[in-house]
Protein backbone atom coordinates (compact mmCIF):
# COMPACT_ATOMS: atom_id res chain seq x y z
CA UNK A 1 0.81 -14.81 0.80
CA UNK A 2 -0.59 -11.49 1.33
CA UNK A 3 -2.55 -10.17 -1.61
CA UNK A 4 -2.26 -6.08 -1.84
CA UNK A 5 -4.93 -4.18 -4.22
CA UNK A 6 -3.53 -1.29 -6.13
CA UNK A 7 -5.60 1.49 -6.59
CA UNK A 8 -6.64 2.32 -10.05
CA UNK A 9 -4.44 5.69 -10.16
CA UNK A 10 -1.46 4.03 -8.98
CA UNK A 11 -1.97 0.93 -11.63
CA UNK A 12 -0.04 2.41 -14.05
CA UNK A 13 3.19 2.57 -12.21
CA UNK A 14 2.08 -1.78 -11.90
CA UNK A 15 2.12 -2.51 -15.52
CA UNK A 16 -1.93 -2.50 -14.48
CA UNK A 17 -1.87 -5.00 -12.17
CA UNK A 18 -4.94 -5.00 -9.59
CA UNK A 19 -3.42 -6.57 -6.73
CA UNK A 20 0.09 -8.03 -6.33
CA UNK A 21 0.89 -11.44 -4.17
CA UNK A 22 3.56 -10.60 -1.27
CA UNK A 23 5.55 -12.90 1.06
CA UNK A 24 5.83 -10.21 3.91
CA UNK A 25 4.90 -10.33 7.16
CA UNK A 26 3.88 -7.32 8.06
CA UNK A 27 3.22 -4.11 6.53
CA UNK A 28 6.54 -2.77 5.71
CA UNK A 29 7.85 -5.65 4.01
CA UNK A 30 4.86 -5.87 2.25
CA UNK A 31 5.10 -2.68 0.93
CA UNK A 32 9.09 -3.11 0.40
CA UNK A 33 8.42 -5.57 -1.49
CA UNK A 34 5.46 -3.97 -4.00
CA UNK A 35 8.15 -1.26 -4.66
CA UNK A 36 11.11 -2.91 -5.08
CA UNK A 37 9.09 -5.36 -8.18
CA UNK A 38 7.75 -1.90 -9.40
CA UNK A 39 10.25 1.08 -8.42
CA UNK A 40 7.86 3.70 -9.78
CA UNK A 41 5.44 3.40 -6.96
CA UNK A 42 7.82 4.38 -4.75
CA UNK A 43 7.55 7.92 -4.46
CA UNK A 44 3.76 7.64 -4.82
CA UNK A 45 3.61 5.60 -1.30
CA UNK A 46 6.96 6.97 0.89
CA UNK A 47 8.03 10.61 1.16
CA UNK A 48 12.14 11.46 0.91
CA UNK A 49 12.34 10.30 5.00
CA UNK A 50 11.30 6.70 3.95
CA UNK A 51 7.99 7.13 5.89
CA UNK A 52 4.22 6.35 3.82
CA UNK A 53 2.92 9.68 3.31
CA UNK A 54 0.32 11.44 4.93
CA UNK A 55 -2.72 11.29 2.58
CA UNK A 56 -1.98 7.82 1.71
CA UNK A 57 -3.66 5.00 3.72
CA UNK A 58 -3.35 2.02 3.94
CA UNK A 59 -6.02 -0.95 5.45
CA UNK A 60 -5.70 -4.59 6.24
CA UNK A 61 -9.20 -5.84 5.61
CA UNK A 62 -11.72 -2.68 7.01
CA UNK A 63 -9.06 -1.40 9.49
CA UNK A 64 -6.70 1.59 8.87
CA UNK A 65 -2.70 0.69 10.11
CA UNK A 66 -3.35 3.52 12.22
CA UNK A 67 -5.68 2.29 14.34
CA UNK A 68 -3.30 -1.03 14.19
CA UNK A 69 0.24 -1.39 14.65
CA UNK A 70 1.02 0.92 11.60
CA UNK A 71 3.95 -0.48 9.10
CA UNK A 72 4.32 -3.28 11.86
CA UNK A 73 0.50 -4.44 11.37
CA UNK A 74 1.53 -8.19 10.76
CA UNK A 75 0.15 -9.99 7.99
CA UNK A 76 -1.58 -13.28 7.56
CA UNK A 77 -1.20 -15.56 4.65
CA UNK A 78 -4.82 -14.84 3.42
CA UNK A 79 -4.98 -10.73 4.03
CA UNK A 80 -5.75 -8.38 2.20
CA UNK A 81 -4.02 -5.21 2.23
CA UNK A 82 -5.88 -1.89 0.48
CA UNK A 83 -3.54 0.97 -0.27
CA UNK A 84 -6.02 4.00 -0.70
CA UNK A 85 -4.15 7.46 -1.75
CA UNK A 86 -6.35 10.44 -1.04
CA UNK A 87 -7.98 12.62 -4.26
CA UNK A 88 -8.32 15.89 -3.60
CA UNK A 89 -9.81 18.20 -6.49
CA UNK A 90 -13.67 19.13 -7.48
CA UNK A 91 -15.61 21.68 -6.41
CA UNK A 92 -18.76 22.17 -4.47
């Protein structure tokens, strides 16, 4: 099983869980899967086309999906899989 960490702003759409276990074998069903268990997190991770938005990223160990195969980045049974939403805000 995958293990995916939640990010501490999305925890409370997780009941505050800190990672989640996941059966799936690649990105998208892993991700399927998180928001299917909690439905909330949905709209925090796709847009209304089904796609994972723009300022959210997501890494499998220290690489970016991008720089992968994206939602097909397969998983292994001991990855880890960091979903990191961007913050904007603050001044300089």
């Amino acid at each position: 099983m995958a293990k995916v960490i939640i990010p501490t702003p999305l925890r409370k759409f997780t009941e505050n869980e800190g990672s989640i276990q996941t059966n799936g074998t690649n990105i998208q069903e892993a991700i399927e899967q998180l928001t299917e268990v909690y439905p909330e997190l949905k709209k925090h991770i796709f847009d209304d086309g089904g796609n994972i938005r723009n300022f959210v990223r997501i890494y499998v160990g220290d690489d970016d999906i991008k720089s992968l195969q994206n939602e097909e980045t397969p998983l292994k049974e001991d990855s880890v899989v960091s979903i990191i939403p961007a913050i904007a805000g603050g001044s300089i």
